[in-house]
PDB file of N, CA and C in Angstrom:
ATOM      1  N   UNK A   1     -80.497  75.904 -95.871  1.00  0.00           N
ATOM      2  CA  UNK A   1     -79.637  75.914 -94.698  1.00  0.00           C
ATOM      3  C   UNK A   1     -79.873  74.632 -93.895  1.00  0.00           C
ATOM      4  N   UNK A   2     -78.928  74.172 -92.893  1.00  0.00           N
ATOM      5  CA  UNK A   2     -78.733  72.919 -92.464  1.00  0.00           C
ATOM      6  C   UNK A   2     -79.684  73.338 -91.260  1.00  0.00           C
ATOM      7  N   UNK A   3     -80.396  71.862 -90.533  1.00  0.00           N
ATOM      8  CA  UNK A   3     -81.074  72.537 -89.128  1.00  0.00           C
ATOM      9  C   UNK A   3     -79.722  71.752 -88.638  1.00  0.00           C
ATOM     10  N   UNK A   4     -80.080  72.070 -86.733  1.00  0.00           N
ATOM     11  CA  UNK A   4     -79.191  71.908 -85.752  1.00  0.00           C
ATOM     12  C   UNK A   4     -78.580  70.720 -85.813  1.00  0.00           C
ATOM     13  N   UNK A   5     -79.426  69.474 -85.840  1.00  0.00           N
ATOM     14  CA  UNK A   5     -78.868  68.022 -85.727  1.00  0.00           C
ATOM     15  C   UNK A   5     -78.225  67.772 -87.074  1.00  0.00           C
ATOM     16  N   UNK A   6     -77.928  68.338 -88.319  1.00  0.00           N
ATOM     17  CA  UNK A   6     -78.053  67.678 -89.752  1.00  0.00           C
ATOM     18  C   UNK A   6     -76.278  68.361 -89.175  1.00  0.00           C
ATOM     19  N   UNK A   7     -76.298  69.602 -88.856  1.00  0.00           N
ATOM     20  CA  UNK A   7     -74.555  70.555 -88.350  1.00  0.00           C
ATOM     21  C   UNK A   7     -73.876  69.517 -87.719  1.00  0.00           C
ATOM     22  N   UNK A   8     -74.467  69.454 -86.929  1.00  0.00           N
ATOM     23  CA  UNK A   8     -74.074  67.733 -85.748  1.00  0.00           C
ATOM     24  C   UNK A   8     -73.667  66.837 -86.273  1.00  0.00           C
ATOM     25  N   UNK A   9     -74.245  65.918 -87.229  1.00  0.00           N
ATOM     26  CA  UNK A   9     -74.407  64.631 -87.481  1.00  0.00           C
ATOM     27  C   UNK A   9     -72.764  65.137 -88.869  1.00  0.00           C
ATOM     28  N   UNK A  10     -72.633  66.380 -89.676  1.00  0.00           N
ATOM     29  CA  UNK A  10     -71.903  66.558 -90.402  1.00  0.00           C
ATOM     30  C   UNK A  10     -70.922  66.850 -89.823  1.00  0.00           C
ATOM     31  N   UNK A  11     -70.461  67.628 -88.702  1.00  0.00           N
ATOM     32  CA  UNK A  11     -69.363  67.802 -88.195  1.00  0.00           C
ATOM     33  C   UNK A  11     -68.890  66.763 -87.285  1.00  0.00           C
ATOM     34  N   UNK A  12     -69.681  65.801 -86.900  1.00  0.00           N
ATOM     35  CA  UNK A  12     -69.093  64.821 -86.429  1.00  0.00           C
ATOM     36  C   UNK A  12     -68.176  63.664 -87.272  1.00  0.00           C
ATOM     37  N   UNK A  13     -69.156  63.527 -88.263  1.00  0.00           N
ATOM     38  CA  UNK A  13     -68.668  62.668 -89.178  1.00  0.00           C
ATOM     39  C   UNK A  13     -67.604  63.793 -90.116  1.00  0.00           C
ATOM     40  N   UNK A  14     -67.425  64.510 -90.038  1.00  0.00           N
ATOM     41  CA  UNK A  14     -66.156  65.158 -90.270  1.00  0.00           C
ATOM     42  C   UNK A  14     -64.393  64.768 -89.404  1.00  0.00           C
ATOM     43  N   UNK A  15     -65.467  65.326 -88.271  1.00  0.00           N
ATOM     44  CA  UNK A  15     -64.262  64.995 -86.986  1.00  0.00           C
ATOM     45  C   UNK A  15     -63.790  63.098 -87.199  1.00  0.00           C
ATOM     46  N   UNK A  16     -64.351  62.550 -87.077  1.00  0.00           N
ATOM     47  CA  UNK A  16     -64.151  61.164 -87.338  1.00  0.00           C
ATOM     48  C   UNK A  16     -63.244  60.323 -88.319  1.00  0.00           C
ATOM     49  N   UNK A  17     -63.398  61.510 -89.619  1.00  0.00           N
ATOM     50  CA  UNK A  17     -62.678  60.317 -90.666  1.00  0.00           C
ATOM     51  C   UNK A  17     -63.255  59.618 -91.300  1.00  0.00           C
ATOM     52  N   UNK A  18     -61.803  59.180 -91.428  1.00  0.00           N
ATOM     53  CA  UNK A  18     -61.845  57.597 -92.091  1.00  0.00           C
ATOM     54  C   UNK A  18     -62.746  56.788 -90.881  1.00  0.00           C
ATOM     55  N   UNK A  19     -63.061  56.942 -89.794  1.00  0.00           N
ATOM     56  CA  UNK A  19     -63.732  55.959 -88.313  1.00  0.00           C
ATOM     57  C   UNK A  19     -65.154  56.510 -88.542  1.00  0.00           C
ATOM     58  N   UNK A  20     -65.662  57.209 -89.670  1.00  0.00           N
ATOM     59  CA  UNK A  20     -67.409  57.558 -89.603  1.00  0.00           C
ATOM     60  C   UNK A  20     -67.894  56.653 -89.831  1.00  0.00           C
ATOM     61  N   UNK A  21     -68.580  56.132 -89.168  1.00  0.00           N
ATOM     62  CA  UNK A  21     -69.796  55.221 -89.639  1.00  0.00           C
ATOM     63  C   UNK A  21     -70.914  55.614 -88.450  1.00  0.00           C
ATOM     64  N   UNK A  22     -72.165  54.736 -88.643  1.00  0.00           N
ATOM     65  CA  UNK A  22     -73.506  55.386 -87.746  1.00  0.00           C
ATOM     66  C   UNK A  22     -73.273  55.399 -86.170  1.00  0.00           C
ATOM     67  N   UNK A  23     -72.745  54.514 -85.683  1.00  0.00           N
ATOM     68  CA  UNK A  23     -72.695  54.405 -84.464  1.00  0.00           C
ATOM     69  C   UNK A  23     -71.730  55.065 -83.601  1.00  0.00           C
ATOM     70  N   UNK A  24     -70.773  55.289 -84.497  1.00  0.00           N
ATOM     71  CA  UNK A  24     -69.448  56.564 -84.418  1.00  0.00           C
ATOM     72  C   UNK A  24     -69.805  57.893 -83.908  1.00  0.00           C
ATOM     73  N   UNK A  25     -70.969  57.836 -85.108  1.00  0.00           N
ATOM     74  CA  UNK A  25     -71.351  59.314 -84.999  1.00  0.00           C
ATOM     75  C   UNK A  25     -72.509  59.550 -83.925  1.00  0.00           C
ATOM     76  N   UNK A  26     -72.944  58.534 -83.921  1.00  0.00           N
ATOM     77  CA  UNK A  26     -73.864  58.741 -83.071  1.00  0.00           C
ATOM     78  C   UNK A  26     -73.277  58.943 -81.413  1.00  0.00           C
ATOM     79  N   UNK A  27     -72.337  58.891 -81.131  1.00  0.00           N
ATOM     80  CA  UNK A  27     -71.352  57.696 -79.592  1.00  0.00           C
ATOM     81  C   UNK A  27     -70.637  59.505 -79.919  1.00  0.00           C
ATOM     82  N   UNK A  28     -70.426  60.562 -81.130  1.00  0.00           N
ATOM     83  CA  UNK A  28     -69.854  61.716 -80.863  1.00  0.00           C
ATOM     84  C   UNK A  28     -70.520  62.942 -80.466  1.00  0.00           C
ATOM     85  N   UNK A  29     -71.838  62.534 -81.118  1.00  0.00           N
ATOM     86  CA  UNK A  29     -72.871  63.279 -80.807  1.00  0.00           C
ATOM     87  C   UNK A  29     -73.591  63.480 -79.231  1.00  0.00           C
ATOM     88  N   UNK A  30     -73.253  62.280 -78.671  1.00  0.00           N
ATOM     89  CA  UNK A  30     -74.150  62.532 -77.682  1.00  0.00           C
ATOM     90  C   UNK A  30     -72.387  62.599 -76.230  1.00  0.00           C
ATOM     91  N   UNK A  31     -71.618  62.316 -76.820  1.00  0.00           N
ATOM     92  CA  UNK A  31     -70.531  62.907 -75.983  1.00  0.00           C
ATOM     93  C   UNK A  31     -70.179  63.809 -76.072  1.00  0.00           C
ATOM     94  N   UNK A  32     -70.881  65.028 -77.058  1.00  0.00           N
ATOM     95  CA  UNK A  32     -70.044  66.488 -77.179  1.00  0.00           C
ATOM     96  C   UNK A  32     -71.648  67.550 -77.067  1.00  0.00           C
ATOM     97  N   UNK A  33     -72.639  66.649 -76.560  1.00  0.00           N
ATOM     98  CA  UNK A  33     -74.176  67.609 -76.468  1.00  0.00           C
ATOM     99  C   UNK A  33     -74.370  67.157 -75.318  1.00  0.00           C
ATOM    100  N   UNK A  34     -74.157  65.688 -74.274  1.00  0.00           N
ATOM    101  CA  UNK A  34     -74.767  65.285 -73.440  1.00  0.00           C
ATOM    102  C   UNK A  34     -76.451  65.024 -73.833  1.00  0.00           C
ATOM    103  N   UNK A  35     -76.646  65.139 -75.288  1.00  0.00           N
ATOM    104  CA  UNK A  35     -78.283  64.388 -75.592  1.00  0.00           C
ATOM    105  C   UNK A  35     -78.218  63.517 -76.442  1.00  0.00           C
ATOM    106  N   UNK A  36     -78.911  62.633 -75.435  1.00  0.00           N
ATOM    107  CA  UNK A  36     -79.183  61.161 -76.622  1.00  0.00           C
ATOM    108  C   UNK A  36     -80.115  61.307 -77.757  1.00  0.00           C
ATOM    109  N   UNK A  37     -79.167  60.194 -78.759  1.00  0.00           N
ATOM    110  CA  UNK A  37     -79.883  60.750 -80.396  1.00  0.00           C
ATOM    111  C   UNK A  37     -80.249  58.991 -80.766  1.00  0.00           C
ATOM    112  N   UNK A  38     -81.450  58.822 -80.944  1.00  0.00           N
ATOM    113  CA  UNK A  38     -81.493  57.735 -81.258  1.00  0.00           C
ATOM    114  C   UNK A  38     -80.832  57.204 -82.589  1.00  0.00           C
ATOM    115  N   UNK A  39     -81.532  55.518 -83.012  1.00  0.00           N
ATOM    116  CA  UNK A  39     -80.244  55.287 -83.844  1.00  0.00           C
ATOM    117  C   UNK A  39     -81.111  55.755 -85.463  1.00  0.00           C
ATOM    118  N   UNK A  40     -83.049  55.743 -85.288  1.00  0.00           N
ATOM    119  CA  UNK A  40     -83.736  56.045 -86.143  1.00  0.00           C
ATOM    120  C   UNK A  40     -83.438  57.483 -86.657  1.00  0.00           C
ATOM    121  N   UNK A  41     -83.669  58.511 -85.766  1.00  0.00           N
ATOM    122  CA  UNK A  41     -83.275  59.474 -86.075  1.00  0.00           C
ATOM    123  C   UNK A  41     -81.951  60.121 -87.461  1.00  0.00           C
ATOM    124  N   UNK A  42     -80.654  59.340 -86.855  1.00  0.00           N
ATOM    125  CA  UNK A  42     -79.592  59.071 -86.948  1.00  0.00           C
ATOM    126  C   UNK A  42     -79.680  58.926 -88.205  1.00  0.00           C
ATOM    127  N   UNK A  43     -79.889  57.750 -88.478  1.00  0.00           N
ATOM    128  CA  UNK A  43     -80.127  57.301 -89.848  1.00  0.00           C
ATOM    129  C   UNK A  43     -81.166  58.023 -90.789  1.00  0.00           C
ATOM    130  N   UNK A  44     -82.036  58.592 -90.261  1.00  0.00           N
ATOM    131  CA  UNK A  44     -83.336  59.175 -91.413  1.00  0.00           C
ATOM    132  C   UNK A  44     -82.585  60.452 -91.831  1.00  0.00           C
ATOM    133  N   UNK A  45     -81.395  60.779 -91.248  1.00  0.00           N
ATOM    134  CA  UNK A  45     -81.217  62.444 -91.324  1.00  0.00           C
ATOM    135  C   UNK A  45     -79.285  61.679 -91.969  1.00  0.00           C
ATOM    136  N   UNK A  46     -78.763  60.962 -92.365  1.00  0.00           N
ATOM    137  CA  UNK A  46     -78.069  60.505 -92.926  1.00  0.00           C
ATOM    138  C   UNK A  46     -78.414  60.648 -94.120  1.00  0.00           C
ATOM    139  N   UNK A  47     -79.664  59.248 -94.566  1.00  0.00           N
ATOM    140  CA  UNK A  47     -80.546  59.241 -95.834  1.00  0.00           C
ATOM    141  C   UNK A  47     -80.553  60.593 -96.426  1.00  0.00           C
ATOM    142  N   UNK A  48     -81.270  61.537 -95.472  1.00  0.00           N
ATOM    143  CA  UNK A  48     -81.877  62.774 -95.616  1.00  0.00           C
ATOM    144  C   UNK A  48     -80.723  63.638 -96.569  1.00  0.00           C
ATOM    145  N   UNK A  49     -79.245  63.692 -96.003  1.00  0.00           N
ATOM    146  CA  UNK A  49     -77.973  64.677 -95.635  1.00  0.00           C
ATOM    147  C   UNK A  49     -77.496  63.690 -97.610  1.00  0.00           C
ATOM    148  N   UNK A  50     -77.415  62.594 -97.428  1.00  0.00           N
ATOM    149  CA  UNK A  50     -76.751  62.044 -98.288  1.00  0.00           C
ATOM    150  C   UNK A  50     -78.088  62.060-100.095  1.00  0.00           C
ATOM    151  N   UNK A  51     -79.044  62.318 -99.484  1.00  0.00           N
ATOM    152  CA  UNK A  51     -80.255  62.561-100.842  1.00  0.00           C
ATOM    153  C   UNK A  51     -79.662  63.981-101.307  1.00  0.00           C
ATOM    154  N   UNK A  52     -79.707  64.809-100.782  1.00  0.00           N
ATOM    155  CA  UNK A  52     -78.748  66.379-100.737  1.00  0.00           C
ATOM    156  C   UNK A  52     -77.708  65.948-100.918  1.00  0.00           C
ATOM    157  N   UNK A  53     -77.045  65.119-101.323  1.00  0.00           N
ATOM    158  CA  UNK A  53     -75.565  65.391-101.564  1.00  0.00           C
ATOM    159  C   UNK A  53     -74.398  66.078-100.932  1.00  0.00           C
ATOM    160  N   UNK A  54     -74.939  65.754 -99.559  1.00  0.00           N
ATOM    161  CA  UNK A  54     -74.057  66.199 -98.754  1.00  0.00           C
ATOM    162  C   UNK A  54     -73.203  65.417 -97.454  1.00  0.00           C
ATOM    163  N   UNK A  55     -73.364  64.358 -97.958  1.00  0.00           N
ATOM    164  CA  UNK A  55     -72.691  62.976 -97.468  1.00  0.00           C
ATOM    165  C   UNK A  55     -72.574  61.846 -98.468  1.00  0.00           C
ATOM    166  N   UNK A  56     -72.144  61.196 -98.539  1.00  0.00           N
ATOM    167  CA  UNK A  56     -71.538  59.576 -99.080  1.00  0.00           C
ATOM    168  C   UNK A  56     -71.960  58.696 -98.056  1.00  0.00           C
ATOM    169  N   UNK A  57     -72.000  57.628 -98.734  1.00  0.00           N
ATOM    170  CA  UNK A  57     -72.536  56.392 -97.565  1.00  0.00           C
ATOM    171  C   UNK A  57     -71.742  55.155 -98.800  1.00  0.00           C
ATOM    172  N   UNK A  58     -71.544  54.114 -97.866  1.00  0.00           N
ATOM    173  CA  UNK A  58     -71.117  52.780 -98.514  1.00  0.00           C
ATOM    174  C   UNK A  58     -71.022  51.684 -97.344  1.00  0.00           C
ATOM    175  N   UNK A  59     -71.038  50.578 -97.690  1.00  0.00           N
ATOM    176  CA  UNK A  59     -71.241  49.691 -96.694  1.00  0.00           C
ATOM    177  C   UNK A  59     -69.556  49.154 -97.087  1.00  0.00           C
ATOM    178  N   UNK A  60     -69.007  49.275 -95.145  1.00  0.00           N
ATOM    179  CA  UNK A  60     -67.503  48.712 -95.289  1.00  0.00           C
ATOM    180  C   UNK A  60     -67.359  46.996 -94.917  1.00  0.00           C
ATOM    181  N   UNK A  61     -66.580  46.810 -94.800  1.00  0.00           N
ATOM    182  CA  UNK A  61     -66.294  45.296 -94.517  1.00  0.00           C
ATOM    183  C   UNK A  61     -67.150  44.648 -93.078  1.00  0.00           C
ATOM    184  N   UNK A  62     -67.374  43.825 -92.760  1.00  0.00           N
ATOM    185  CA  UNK A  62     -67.871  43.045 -91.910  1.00  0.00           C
ATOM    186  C   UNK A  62     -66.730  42.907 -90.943  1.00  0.00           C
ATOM    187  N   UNK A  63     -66.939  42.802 -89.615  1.00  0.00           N
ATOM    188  CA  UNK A  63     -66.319  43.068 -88.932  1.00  0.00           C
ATOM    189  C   UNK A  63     -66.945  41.425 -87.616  1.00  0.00           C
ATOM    190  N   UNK A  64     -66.252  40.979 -87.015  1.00  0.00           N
ATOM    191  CA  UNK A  64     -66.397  40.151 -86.031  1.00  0.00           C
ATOM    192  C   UNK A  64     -66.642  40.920 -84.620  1.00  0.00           C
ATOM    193  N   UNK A  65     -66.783  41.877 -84.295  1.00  0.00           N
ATOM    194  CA  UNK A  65     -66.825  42.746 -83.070  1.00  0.00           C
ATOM    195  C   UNK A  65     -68.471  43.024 -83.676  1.00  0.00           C
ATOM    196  N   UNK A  66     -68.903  42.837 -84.611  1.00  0.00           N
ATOM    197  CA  UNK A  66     -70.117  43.263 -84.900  1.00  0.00           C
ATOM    198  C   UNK A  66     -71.336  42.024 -85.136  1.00  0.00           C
ATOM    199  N   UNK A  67     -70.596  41.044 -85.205  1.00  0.00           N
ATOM    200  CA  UNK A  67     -71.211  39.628 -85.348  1.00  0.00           C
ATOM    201  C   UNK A  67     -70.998  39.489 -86.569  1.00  0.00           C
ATOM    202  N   UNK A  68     -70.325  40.089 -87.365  1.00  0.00           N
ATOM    203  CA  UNK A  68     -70.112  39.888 -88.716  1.00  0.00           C
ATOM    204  C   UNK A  68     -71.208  40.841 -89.712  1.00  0.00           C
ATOM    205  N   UNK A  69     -71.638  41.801 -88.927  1.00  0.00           N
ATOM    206  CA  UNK A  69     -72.375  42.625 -89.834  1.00  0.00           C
ATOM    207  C   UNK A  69     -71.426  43.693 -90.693  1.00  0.00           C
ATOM    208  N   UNK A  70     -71.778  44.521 -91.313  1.00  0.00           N
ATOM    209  CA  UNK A  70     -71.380  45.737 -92.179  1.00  0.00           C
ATOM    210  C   UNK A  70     -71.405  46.707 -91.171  1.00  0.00           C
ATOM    211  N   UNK A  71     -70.589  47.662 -91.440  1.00  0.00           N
ATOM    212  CA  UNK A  71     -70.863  49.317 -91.000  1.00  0.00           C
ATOM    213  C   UNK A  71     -71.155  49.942 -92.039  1.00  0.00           C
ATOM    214  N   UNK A  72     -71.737  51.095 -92.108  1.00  0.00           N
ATOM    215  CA  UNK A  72     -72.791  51.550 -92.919  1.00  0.00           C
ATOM    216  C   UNK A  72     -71.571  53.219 -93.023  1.00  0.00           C
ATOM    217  N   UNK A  73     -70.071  52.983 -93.614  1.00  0.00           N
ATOM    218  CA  UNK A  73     -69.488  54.092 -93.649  1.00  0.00           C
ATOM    219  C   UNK A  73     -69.942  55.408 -94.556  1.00  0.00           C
ATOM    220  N   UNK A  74     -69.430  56.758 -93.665  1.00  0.00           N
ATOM    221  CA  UNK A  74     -70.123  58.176 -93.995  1.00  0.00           C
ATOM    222  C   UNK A  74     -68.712  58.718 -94.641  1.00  0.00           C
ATOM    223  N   UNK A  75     -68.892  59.725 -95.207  1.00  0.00           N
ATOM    224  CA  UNK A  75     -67.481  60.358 -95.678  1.00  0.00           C
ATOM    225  C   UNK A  75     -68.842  61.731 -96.120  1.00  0.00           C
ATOM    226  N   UNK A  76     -68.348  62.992 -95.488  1.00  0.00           N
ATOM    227  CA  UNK A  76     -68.888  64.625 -96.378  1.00  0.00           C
ATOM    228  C   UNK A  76     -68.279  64.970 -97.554  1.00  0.00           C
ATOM    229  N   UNK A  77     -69.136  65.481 -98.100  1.00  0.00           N
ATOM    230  CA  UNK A  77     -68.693  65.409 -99.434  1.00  0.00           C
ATOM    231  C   UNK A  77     -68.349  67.206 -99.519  1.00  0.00           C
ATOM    232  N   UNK A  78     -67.855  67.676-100.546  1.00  0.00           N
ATOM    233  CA  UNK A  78     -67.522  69.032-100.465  1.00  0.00           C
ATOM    234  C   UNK A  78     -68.586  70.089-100.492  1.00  0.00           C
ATOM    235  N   UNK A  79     -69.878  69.412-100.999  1.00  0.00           N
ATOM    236  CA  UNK A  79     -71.393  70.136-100.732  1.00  0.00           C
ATOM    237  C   UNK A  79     -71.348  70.397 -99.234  1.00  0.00           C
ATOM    238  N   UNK A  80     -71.077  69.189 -98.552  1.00  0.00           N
ATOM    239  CA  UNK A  80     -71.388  69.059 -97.759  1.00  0.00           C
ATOM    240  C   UNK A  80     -70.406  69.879 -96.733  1.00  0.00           C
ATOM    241  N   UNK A  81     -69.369  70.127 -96.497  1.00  0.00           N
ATOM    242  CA  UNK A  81     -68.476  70.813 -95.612  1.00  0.00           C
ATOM    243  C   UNK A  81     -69.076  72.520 -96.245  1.00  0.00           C
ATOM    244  N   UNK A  82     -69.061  72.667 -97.420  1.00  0.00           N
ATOM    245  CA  UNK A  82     -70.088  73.760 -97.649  1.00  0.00           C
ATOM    246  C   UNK A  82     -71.024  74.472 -97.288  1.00  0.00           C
ATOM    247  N   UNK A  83     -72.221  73.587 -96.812  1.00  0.00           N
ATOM    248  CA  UNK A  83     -72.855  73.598 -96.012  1.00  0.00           C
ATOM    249  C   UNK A  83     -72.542  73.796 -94.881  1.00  0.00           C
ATOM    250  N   UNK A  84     -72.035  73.078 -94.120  1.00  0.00           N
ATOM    251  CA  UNK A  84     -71.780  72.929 -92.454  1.00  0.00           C
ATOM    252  C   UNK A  84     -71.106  74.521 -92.250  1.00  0.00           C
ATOM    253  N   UNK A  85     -69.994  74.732 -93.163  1.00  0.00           N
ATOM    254  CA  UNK A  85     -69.729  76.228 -93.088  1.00  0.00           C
ATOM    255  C   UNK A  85     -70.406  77.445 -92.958  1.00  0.00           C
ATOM    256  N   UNK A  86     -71.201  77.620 -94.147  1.00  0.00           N
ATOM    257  CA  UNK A  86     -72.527  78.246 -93.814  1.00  0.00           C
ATOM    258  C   UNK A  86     -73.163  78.259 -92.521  1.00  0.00           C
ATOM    259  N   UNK A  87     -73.679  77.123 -92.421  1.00  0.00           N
ATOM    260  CA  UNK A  87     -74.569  77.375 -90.916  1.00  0.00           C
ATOM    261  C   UNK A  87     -73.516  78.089 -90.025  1.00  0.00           C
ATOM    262  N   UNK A  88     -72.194  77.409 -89.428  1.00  0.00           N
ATOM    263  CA  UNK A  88     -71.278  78.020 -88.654  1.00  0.00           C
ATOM    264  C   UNK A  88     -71.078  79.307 -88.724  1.00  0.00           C
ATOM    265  N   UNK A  89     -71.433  80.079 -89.831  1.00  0.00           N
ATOM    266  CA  UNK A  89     -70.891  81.387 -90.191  1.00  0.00           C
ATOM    267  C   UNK A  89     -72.210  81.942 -89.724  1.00  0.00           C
ATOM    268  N   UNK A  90     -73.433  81.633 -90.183  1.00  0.00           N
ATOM    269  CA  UNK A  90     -74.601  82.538 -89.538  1.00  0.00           C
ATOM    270  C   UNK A  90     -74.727  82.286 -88.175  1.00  0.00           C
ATOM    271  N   UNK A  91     -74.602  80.900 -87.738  1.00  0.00           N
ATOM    272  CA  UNK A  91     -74.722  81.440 -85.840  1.00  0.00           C
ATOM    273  C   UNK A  91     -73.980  82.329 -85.501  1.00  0.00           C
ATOM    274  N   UNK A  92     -72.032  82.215 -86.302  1.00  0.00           N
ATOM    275  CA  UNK A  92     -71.448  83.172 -85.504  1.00  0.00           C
ATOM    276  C   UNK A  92     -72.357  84.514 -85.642  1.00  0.00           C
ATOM    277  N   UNK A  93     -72.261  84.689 -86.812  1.00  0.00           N
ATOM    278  CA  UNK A  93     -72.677  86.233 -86.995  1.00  0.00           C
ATOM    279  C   UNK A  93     -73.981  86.264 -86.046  1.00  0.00           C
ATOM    280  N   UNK A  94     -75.089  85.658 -86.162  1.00  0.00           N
ATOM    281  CA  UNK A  94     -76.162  86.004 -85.161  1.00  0.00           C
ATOM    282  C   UNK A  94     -76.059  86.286 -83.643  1.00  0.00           C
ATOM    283  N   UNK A  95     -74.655  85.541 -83.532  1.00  0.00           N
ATOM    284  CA  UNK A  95     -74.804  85.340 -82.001  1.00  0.00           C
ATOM    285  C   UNK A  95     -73.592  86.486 -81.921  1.00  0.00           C
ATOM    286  N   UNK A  96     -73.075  87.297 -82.722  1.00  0.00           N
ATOM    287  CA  UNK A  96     -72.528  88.626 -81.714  1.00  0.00           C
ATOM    288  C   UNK A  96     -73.422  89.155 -81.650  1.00  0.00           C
ATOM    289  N   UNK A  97     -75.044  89.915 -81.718  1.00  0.00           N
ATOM    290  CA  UNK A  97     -75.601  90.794 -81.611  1.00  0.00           C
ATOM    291  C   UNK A  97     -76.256  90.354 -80.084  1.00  0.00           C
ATOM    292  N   UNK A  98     -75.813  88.800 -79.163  1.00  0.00           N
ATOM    293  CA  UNK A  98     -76.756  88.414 -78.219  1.00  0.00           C
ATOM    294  C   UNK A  98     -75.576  89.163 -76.995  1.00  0.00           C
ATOM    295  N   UNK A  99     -76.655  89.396 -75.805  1.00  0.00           N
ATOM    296  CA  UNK A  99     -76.132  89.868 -74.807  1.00  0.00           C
ATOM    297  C   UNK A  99     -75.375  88.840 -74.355  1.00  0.00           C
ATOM    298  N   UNK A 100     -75.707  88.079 -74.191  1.00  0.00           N
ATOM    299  CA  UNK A 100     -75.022  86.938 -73.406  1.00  0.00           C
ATOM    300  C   UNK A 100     -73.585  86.298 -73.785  1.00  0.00           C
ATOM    301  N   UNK A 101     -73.186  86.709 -75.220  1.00  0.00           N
ATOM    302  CA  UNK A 101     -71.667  86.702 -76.156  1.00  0.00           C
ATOM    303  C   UNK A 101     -70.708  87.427 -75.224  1.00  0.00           C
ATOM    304  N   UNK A 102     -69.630  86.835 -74.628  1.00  0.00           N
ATOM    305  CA  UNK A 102     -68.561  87.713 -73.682  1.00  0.00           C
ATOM    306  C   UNK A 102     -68.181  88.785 -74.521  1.00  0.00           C
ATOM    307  N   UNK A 103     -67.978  88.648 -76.028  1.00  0.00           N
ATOM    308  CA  UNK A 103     -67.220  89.744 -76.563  1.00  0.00           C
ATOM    309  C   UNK A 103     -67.983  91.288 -76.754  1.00  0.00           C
ATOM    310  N   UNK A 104     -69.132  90.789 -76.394  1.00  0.00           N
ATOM    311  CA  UNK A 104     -70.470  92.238 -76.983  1.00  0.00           C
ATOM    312  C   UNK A 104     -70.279  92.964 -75.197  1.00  0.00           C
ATOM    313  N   UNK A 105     -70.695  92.083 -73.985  1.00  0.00           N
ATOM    314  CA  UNK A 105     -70.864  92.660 -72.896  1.00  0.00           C
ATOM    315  C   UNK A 105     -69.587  92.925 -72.103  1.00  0.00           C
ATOM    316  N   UNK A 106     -68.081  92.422 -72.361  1.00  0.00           N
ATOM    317  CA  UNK A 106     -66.993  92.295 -71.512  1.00  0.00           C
ATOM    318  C   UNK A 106     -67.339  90.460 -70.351  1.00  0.00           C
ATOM    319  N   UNK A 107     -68.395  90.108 -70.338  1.00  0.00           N
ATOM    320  CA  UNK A 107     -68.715  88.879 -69.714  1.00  0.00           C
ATOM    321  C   UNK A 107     -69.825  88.543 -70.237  1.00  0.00           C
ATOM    322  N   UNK A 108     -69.508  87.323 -69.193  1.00  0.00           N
ATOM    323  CA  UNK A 108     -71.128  86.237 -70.229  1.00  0.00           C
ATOM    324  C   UNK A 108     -71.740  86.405 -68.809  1.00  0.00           C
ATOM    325  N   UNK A 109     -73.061  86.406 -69.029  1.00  0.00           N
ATOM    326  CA  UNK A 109     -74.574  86.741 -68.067  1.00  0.00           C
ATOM    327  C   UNK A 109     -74.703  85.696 -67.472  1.00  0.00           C
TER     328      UNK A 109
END
């Protein structure tokens, strides 16, 4: 099973596209958690996601907004949306049995 940040780092770079690359994802991550993710992190759990076969990586064109470096593009692979599903399906399910779920109490606590 995926931990919390690996769900993150895959559904972002889902949401993204064809526009995934590290800094993408990183710039979605911390606008849809409000927590900063460094860029080490980021990358070790890329490596990590893409050794599992559950991401693609390739280096895209060089870009002048970058000084002429590479972006380091992500694409999920169907392991990989596989995955991300899974996890999504056990929080849901875990989290109707919590009090704090509007649908279990009529409101949230």
């Amino acid at each position: 099973m995926l931990g919390e940040f690996e769900y993150l780092l895959i559904t972002a770079a889902a949401g993204l596209g064809e526009e995934a690359y590290g800094a993408a994802i990183r710039e979605e991550i911390e606008a849809t958690t409000g927590r900063k993710c460094s860029i080490g992190a980021l990358y070790t759990t890329i490596d990590r996601l893409e050794t599992k076969g559950l991401l693609k990586t390739w280096m895209g064109d060089a870009t002048p907004q970058r000084g002429g470096r590479a972006k380091r593009m992500v694409r999920v692979t169907p392991k990989g949306v596989s995955a991300a599903k899974a996890f999504y399906d056990a929080v849901t399910r875990v989290s109707r049995g919590a009090s704090w779920v509007t649908n279990r109490t009529g409101s949230a606590s």
